[in-house]
Protein backbone atom coordinates (compact mmCIF):
# COMPACT_ATOMS: atom_id res chain seq x y z
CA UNK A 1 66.01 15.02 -63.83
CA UNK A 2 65.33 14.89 -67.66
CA UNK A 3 64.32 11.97 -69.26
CA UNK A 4 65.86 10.82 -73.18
CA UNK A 5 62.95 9.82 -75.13
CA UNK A 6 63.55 8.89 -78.66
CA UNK A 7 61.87 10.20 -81.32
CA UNK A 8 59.04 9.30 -83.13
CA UNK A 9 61.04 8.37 -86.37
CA UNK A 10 63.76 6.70 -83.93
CA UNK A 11 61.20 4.13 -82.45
CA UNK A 12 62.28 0.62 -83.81
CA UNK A 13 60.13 -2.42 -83.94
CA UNK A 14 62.42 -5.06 -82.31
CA UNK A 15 62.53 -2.66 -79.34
CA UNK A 16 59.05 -1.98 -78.94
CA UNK A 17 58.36 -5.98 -79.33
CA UNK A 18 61.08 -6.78 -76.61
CA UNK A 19 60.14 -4.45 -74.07
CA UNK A 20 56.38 -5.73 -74.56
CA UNK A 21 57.66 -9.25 -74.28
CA UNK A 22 58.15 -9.03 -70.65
CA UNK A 23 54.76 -9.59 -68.30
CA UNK A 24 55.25 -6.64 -65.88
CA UNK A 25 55.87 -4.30 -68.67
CA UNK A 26 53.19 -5.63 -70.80
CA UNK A 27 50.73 -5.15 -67.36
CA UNK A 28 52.06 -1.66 -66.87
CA UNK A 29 51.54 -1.00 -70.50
CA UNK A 30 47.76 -2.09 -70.30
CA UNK A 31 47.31 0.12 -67.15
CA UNK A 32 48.40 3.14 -69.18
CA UNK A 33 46.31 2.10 -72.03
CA UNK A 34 43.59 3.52 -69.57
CA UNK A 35 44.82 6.72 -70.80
CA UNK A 36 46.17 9.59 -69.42
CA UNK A 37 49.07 10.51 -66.97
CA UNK A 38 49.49 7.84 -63.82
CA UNK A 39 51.92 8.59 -61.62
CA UNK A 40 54.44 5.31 -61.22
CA UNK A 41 52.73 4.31 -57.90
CA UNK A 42 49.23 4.20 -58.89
CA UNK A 43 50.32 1.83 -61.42
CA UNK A 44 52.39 0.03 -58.82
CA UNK A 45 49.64 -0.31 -56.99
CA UNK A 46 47.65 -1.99 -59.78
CA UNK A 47 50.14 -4.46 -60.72
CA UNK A 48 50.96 -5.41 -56.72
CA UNK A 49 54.18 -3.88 -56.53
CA UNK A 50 55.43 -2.54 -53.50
CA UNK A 51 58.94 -1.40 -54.10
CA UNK A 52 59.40 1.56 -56.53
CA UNK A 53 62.68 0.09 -57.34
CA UNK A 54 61.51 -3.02 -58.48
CA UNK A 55 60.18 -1.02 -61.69
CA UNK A 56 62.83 1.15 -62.36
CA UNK A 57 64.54 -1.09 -65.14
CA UNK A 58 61.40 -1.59 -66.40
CA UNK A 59 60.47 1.86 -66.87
CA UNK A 60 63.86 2.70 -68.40
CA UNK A 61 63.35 -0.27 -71.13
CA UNK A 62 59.80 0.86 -71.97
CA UNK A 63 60.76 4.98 -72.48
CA UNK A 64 64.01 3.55 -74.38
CA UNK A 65 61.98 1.94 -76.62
CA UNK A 66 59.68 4.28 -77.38
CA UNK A 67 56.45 2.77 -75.64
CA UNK A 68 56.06 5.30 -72.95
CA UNK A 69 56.73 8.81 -72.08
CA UNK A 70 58.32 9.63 -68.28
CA UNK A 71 58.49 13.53 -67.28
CA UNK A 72 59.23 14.07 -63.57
CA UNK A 73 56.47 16.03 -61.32
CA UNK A 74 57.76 17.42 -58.09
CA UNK A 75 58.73 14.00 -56.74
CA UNK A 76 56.89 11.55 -59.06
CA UNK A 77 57.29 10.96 -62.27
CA UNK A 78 54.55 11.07 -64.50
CA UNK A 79 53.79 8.58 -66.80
CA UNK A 80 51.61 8.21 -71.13
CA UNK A 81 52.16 5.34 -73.47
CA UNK A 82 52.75 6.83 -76.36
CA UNK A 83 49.98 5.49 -78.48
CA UNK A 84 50.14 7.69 -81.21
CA UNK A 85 53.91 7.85 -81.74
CA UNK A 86 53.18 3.71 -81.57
CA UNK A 87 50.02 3.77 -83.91
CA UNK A 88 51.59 5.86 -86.65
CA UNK A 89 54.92 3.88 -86.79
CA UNK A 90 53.46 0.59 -86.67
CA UNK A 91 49.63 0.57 -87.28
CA UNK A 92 47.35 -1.72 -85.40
CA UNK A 93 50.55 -2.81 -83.46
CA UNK A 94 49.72 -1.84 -80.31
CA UNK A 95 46.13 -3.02 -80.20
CA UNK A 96 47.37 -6.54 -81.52
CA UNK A 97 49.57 -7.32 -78.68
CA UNK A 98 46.80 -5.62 -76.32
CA UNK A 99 43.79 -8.03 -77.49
CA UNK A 100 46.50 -11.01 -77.21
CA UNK A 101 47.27 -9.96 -73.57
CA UNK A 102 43.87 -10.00 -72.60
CA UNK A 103 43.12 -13.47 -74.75
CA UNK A 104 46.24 -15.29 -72.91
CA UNK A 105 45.12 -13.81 -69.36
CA UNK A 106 48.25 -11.39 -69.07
CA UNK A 107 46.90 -9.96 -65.68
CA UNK A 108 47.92 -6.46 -64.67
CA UNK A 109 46.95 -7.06 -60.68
């Protein structure tokens, strides 16, 4: 399975703001802030998910948008936020709605 990703130039700012408006993805998105690939159930294990299906919507809004990158491995899926495609569209963007997860308590476990 191959995975659409836009482009850099085809990220758009009211997509990357709604798919960080929701709490799971914007939990997922700090996990992968960590840097580096995580497989989708390390990060479900983070966040207290159980059911790999629960995410999958997620994970389709947040490589839609442009936030992360999802390439299948064997039978994972591999998982990057795509900080720099993120930071050189829309400087200091990213960090912004990081700090204000962690000021309003947005938990990611």
């Amino acid at each position: 399975m191959t995975y659409r990703h836009p482009d850099r130039e085809q990220i758009r700012i009211e997509g990357v703001l709604s798919a960080l408006g929701h709490p799971v993805r914007l939990s997922a998105v700090r996990v992968l802030d960590e840097g580096g690939e995580h497989n989708c159930g390390s990060v479900l294990r983070v966040l207290g998910i159980t059911a790999k299906s629960t995410m999958t919507h997620h994970w389709r809004v947040l490589r839609d948008s442009g936030v992360i990158r999802q390439e299948p491995a064997g039978r994972e899926n591999l998982l990057t936020l795509r900080r720099v495609d993120l930071d050189a569209r829309y400087p200091g963007l990213l960090d912004a709605v990081l700090v204000g997860a962690a000021t309003d308590g947005v938990t990611t476990g």
